[in-house]
Protein backbone atom coordinates (compact mmCIF):
# COMPACT_ATOMS: atom_id res chain seq x y z
CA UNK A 1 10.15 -15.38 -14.74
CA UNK A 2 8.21 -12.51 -13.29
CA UNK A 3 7.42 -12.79 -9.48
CA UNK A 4 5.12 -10.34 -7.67
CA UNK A 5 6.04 -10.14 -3.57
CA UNK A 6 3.75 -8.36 -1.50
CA UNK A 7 5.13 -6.89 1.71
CA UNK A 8 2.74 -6.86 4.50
CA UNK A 9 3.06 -6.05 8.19
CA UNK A 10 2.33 -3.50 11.58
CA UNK A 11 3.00 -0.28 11.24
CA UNK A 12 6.76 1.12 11.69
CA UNK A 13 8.49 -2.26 11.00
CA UNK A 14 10.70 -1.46 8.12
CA UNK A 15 8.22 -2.37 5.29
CA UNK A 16 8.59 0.84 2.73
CA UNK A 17 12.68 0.85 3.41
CA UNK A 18 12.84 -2.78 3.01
CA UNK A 19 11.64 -2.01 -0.83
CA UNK A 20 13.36 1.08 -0.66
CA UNK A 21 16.69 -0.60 0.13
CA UNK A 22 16.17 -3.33 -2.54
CA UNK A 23 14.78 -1.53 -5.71
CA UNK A 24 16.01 2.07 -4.86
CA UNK A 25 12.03 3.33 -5.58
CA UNK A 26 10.36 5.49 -2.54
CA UNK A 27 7.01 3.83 -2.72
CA UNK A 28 5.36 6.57 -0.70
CA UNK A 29 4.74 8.93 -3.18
CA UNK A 30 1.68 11.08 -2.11
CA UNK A 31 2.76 14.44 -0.05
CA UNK A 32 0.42 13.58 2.91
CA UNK A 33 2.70 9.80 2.90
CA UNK A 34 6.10 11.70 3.35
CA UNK A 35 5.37 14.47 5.92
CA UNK A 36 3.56 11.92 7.81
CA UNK A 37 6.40 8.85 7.46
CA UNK A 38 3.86 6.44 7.46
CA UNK A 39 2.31 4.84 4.06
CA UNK A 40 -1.48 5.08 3.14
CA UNK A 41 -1.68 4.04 -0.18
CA UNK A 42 -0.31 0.74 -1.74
CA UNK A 43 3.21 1.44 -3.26
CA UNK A 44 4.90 -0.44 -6.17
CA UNK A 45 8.44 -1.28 -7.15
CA UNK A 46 10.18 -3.62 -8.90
CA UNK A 47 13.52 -5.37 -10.03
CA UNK A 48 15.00 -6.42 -12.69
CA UNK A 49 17.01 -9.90 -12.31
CA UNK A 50 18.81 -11.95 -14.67
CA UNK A 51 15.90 -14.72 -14.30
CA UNK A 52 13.24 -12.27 -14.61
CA UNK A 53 11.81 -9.23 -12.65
CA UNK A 54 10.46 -8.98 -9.16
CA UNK A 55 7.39 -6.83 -8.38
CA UNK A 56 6.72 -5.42 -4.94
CA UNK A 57 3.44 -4.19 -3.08
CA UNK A 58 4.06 -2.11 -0.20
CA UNK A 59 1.23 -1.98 1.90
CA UNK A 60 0.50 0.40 4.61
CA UNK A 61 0.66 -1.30 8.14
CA UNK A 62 -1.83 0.95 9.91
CA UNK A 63 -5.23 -0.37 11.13
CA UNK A 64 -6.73 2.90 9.79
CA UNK A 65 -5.55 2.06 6.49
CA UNK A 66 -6.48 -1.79 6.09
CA UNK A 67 -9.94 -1.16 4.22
CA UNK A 68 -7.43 0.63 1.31
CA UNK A 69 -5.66 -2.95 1.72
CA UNK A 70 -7.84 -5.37 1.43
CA UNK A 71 -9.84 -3.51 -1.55
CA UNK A 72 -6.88 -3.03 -3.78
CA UNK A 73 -5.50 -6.60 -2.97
CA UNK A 74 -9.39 -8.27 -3.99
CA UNK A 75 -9.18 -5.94 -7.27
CA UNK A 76 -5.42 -7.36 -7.86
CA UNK A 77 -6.73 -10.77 -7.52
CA UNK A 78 -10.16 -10.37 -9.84
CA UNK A 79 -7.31 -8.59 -12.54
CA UNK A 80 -5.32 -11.72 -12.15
CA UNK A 81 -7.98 -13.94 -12.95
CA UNK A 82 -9.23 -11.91 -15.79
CA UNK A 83 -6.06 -11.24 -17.29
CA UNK A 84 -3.93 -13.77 -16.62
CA UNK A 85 -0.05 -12.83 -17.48
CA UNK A 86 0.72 -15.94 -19.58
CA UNK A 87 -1.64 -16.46 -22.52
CA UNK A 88 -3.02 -19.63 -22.52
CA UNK A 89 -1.89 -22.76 -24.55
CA UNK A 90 -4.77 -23.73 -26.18
């Protein structure tokens, strides 16, 4: 079963190398991201487990950056509603 885990926090706590360190993806992939060392945009990773594969959404920690957040989070949840990932059993 497919889980999707997002990974939220403050700035500089480990967020991006906690993914990093579980899925082996860099989830800061813009230029301005890495010669800054801090994440701006939302980053995805994922891995595969026996039971299924986990998803994560790294999200940047700065207070600058929480509008970014919060927008692609309420379009995530409207896409979920819309499309949900199981069809339905009716």
């Amino acid at each position: 079963m497919d889980r999707t885990i997002a990974v939220i926090g403050h700035v500089d706590h480990g967020k991006t190398s906690l993914v990093k360190a579980l899925t082996g993806v860099e989830t800061d992939t813009l230029k301005e991201e890495r010669e800054r060392g801090l994440s701006i945009a939302l980053g995805f990773a994922s891995l595969a487990m026996e039971a299924g594969r986990l998803h994560f959404v790294d999200a940047p920690g700065h207070a600058d950056f929480i509008q970014t957040v919060l927008m692609r989070y309420c379009w995530l949840f409207l896409w979920r509603m819309v499309c949900p990932l199981k069809p339905s059993s009716t």
